[in-house]
PDB file of N, CA and C in Angstrom:
ATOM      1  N   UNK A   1       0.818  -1.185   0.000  1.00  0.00           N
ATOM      2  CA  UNK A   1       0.000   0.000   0.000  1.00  0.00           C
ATOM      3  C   UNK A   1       0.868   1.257   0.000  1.00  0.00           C
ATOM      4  N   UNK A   2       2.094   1.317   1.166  1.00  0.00           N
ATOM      5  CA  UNK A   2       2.772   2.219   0.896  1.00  0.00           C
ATOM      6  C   UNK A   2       3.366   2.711  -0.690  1.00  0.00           C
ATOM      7  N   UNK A   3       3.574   1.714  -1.180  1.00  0.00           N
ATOM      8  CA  UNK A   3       4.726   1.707  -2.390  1.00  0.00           C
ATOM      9  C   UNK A   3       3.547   2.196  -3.496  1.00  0.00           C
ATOM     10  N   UNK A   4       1.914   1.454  -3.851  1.00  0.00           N
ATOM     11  CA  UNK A   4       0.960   2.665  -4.447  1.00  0.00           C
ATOM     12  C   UNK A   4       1.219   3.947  -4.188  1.00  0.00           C
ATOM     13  N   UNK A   5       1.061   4.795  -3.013  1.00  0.00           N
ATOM     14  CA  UNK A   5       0.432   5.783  -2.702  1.00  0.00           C
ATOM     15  C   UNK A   5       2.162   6.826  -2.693  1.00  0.00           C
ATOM     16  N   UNK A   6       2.989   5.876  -2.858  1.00  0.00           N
ATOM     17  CA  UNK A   6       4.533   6.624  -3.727  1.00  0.00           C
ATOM     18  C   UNK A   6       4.357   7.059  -4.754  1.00  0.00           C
ATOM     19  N   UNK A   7       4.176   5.819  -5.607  1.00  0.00           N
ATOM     20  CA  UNK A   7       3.824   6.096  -6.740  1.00  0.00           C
ATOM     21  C   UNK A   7       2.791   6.968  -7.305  1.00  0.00           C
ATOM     22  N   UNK A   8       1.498   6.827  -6.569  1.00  0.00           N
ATOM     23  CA  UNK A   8       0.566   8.163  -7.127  1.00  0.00           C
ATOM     24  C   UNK A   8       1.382   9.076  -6.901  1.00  0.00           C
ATOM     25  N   UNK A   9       2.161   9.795  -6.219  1.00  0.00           N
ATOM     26  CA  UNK A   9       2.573  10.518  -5.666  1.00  0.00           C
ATOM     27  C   UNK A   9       3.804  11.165  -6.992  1.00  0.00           C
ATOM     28  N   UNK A  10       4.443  10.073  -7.238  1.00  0.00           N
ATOM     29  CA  UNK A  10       5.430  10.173  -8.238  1.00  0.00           C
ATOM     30  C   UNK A  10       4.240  10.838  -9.101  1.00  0.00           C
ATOM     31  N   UNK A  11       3.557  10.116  -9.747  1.00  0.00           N
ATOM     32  CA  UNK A  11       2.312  10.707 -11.308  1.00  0.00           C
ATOM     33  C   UNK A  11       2.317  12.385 -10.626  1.00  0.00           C
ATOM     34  N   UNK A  12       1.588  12.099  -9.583  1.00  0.00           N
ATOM     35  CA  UNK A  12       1.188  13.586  -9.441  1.00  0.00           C
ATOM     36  C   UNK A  12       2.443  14.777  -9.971  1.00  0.00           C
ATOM     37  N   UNK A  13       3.264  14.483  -9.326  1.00  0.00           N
ATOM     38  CA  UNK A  13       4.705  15.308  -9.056  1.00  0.00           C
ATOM     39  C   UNK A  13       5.156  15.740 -11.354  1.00  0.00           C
ATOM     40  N   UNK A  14       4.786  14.110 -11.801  1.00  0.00           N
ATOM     41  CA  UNK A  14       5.039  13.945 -13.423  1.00  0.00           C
ATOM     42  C   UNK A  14       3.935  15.057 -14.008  1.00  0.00           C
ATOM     43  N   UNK A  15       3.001  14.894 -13.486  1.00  0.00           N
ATOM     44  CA  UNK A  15       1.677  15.575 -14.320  1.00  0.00           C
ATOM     45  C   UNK A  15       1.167  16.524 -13.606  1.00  0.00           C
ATOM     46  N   UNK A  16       1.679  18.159 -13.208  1.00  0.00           N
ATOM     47  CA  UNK A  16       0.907  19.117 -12.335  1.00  0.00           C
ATOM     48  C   UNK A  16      -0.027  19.624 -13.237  1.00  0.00           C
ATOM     49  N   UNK A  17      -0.190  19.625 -14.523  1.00  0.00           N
ATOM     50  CA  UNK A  17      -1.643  20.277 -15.011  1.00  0.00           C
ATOM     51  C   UNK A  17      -2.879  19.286 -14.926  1.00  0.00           C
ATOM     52  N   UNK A  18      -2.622  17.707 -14.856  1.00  0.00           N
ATOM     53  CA  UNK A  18      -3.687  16.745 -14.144  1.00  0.00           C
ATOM     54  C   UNK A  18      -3.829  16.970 -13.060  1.00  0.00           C
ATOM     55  N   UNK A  19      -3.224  16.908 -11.946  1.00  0.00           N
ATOM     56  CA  UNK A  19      -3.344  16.720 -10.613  1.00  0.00           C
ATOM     57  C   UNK A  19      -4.286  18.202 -10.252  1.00  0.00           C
ATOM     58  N   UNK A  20      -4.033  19.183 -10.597  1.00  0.00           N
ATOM     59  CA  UNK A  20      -4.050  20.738 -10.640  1.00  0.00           C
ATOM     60  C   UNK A  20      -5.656  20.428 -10.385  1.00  0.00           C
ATOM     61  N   UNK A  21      -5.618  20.198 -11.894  1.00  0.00           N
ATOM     62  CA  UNK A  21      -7.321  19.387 -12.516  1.00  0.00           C
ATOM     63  C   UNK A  21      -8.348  18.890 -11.744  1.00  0.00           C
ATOM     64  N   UNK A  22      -7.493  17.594 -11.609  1.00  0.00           N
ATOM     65  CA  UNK A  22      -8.044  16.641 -10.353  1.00  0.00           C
ATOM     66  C   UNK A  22      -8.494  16.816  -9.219  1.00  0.00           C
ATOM     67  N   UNK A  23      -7.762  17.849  -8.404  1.00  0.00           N
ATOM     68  CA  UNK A  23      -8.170  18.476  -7.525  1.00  0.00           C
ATOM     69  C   UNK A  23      -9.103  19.748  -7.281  1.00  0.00           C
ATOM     70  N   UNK A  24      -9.026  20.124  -8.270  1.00  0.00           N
ATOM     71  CA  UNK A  24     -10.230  21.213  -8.403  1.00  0.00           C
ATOM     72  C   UNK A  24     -11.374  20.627  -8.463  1.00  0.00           C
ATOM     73  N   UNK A  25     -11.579  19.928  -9.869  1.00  0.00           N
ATOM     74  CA  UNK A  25     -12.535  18.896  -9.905  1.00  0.00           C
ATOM     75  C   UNK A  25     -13.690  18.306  -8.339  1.00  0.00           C
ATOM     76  N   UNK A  26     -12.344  18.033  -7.974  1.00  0.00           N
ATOM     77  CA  UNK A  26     -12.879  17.447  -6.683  1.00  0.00           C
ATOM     78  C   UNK A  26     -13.839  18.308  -5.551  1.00  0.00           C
ATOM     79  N   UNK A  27     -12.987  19.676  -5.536  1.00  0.00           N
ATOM     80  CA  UNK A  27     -13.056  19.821  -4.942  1.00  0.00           C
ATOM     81  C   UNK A  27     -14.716  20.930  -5.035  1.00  0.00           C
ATOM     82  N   UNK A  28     -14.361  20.979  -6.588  1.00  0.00           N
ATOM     83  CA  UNK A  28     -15.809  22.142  -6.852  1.00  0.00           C
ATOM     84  C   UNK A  28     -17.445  20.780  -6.757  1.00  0.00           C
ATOM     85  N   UNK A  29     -16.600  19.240  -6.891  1.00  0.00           N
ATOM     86  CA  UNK A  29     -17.774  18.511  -6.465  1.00  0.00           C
ATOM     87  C   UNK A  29     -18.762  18.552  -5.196  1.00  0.00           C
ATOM     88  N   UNK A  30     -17.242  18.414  -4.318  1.00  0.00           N
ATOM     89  CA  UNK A  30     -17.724  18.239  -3.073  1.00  0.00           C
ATOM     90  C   UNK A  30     -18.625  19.234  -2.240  1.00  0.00           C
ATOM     91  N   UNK A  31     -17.976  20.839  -2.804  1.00  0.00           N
ATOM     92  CA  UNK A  31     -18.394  21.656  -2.348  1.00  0.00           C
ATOM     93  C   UNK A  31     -19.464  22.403  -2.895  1.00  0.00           C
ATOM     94  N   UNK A  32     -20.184  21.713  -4.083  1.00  0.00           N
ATOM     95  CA  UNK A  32     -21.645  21.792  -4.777  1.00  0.00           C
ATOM     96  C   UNK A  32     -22.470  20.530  -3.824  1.00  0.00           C
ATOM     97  N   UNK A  33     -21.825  19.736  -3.518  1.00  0.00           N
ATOM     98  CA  UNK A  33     -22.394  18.696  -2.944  1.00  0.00           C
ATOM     99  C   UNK A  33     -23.027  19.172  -1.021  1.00  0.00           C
ATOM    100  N   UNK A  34     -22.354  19.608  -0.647  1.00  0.00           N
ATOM    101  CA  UNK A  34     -22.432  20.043   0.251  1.00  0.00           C
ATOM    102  C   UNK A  34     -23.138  21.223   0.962  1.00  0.00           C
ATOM    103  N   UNK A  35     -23.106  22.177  -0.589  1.00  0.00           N
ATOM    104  CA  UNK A  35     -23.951  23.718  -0.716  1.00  0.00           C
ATOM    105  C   UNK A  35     -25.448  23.508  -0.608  1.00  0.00           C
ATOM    106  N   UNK A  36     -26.049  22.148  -1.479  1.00  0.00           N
ATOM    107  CA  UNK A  36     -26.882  21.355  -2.028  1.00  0.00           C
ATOM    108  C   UNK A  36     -27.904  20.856  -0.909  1.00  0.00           C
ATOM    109  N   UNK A  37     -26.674  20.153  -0.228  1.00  0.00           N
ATOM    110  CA  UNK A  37     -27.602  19.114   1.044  1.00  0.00           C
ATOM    111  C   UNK A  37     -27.607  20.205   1.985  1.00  0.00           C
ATOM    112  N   UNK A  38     -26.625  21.116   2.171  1.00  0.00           N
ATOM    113  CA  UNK A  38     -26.953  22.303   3.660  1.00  0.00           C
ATOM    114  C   UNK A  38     -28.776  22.901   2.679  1.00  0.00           C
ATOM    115  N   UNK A  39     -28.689  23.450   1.965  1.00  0.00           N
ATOM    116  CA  UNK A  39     -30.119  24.024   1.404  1.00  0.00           C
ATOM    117  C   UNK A  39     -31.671  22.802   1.442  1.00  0.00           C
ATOM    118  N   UNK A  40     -31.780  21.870   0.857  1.00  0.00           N
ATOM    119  CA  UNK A  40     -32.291  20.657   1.184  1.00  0.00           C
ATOM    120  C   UNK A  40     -32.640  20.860   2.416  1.00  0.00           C
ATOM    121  N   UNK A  41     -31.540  20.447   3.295  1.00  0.00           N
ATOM    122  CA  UNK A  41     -31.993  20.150   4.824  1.00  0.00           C
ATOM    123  C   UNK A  41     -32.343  21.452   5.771  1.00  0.00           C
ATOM    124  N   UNK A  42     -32.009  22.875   5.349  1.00  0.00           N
ATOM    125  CA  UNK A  42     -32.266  24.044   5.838  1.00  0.00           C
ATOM    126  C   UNK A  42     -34.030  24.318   5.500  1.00  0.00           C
ATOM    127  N   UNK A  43     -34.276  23.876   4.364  1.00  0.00           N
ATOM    128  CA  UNK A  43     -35.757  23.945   3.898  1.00  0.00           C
ATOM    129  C   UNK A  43     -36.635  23.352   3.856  1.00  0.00           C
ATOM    130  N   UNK A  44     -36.431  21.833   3.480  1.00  0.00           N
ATOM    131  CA  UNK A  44     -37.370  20.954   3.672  1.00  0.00           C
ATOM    132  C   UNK A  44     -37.126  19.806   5.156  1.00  0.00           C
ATOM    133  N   UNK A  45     -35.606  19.780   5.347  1.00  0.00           N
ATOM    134  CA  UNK A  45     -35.727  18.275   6.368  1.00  0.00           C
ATOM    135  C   UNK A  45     -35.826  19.103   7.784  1.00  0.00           C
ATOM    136  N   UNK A  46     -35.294  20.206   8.293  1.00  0.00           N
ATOM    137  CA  UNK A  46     -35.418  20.552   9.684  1.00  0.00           C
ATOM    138  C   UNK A  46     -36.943  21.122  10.332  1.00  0.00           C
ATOM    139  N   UNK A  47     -37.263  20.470  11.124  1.00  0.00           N
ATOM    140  CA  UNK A  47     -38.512  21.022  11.434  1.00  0.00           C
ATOM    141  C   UNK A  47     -38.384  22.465  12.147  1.00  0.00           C
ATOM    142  N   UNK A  48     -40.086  22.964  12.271  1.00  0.00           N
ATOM    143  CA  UNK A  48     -39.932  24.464  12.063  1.00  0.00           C
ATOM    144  C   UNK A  48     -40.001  24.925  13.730  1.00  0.00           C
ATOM    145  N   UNK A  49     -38.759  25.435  14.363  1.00  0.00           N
ATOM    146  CA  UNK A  49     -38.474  26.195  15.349  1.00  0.00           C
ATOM    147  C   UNK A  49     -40.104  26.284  16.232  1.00  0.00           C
ATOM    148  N   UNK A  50     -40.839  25.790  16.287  1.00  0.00           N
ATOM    149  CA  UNK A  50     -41.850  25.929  17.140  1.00  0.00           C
ATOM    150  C   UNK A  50     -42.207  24.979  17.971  1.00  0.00           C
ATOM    151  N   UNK A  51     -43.261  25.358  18.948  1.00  0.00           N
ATOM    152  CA  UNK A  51     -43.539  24.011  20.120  1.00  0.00           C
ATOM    153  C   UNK A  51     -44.379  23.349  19.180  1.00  0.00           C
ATOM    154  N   UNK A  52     -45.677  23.817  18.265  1.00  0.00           N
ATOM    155  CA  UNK A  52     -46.186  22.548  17.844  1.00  0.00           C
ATOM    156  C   UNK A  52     -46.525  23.111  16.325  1.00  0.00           C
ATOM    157  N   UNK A  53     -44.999  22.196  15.531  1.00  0.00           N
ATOM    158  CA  UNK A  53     -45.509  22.778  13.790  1.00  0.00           C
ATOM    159  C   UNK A  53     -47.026  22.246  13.255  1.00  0.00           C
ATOM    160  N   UNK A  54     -47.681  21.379  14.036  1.00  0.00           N
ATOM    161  CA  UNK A  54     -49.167  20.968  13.094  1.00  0.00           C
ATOM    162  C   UNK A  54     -49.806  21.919  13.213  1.00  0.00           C
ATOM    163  N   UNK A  55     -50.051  22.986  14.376  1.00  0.00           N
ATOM    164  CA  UNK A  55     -50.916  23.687  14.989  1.00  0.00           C
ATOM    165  C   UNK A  55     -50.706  24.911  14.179  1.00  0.00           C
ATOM    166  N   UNK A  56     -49.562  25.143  13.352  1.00  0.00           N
ATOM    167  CA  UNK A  56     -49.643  26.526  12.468  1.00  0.00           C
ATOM    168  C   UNK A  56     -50.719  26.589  11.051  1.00  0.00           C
ATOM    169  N   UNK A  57     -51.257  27.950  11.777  1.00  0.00           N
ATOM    170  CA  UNK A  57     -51.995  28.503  10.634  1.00  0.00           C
ATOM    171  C   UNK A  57     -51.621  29.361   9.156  1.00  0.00           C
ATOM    172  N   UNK A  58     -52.434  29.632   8.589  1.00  0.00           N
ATOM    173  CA  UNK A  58     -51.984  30.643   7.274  1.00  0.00           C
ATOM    174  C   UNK A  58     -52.809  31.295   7.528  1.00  0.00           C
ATOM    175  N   UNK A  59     -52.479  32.748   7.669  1.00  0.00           N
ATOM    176  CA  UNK A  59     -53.340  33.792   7.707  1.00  0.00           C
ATOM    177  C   UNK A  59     -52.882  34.307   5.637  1.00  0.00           C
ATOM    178  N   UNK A  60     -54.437  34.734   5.177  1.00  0.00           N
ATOM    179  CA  UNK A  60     -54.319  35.142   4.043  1.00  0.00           C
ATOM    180  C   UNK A  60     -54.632  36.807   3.952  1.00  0.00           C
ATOM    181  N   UNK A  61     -54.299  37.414   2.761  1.00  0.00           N
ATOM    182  CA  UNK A  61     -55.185  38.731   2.731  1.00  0.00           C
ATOM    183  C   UNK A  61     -56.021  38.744   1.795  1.00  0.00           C
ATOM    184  N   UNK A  62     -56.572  38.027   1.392  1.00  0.00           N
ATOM    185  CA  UNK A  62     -57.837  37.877   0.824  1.00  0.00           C
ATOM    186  C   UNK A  62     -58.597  36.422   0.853  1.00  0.00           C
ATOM    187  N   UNK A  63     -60.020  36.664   0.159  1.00  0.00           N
ATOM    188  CA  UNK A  63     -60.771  35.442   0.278  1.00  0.00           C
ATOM    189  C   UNK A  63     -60.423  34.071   0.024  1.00  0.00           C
ATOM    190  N   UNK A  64     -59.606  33.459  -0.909  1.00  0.00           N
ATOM    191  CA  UNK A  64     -59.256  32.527  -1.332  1.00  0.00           C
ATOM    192  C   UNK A  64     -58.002  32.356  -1.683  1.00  0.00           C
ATOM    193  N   UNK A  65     -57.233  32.779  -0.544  1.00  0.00           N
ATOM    194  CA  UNK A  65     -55.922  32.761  -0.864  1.00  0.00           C
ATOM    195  C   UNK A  65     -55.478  31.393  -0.095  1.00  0.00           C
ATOM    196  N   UNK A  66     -55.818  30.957   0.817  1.00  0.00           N
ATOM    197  CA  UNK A  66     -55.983  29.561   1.653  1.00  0.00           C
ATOM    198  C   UNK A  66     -56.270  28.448   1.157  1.00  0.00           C
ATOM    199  N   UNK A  67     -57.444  29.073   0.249  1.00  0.00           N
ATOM    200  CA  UNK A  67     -57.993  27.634   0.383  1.00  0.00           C
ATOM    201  C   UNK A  67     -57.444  26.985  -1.022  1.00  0.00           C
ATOM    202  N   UNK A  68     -58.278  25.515  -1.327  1.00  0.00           N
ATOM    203  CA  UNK A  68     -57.741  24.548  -2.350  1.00  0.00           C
ATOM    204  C   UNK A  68     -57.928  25.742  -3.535  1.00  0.00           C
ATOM    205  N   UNK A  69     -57.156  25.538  -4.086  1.00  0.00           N
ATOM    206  CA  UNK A  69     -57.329  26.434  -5.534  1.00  0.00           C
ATOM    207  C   UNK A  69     -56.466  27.678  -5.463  1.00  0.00           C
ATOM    208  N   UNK A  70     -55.812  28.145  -4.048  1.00  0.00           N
ATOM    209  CA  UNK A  70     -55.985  29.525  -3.917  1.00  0.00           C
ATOM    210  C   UNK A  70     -54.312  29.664  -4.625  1.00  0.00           C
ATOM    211  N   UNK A  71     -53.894  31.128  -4.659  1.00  0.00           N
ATOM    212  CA  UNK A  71     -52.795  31.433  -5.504  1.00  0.00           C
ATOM    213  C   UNK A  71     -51.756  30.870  -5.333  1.00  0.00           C
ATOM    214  N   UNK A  72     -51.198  30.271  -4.205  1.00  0.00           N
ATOM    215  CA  UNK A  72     -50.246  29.689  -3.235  1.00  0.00           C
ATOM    216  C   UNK A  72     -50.556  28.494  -2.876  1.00  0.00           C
ATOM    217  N   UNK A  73     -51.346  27.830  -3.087  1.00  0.00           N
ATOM    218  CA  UNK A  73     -51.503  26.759  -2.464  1.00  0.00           C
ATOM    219  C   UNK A  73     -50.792  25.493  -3.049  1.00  0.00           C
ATOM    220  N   UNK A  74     -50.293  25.676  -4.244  1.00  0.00           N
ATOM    221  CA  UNK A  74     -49.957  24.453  -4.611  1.00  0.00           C
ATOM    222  C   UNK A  74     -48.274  23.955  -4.147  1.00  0.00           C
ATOM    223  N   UNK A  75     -47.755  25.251  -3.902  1.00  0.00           N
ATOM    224  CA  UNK A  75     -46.366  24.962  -3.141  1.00  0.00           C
ATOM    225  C   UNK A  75     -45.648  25.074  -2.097  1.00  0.00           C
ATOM    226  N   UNK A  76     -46.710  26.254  -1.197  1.00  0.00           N
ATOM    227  CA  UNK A  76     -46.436  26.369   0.428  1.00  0.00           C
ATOM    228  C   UNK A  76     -45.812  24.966   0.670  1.00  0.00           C
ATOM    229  N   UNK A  77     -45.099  25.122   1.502  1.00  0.00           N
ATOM    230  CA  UNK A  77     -44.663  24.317   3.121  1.00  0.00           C
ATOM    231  C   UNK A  77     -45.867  24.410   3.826  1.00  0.00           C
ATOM    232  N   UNK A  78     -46.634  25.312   3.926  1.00  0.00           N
ATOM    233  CA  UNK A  78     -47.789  25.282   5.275  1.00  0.00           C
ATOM    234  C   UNK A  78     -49.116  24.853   4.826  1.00  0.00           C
ATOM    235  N   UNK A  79     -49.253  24.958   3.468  1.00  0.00           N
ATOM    236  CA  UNK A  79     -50.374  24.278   3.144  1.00  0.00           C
ATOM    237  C   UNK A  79     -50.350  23.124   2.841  1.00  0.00           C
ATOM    238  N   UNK A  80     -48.943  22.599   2.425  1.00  0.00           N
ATOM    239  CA  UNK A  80     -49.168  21.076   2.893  1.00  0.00           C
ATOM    240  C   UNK A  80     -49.347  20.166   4.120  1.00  0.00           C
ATOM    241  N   UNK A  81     -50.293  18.970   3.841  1.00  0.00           N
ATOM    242  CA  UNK A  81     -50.862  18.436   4.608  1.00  0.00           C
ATOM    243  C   UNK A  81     -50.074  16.929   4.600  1.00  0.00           C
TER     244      UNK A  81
END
């Protein structure tokens, strides 16, 4: 195992516009990967800072802004059930 991880080592040292590469690569993965799941879990997976999230209401400013049909309803967080 040692004598691999020489040798990558050697390539790397042979090829700095791959390795250069490689590592960027990597690194713009990980850190799209990561940007990704913090947003995900900031919006949809953490529940909402209150004593009881079922019990929240939607207050609207007009007649049918609540209900089934209304302008918002098809993508709220709070109007889903």
């Amino acid at each position: 195992m040692l004598d691999d991880i020489r040798h990558a080592l050697r390539q790397f040292a042979k090829a700095p516009g791959f390795t250069a590469t490689a590592v960027l690569t990597l690194a713009l993965g990980i850190g799209a990967t990561t940007a990704i799941f913090t947003l995900v879990y900031a919006i949809l997976l953490r529940s909402l800072p209150v004593a009881d999230p079922g019990g929240l209401i939607r207050v609207g400013d007009n007649e049918n802004c609540c209900i089934n049909g209304g302008m918002q309803d098809d993508w709220s967080l709070f109007s889903y059930e």
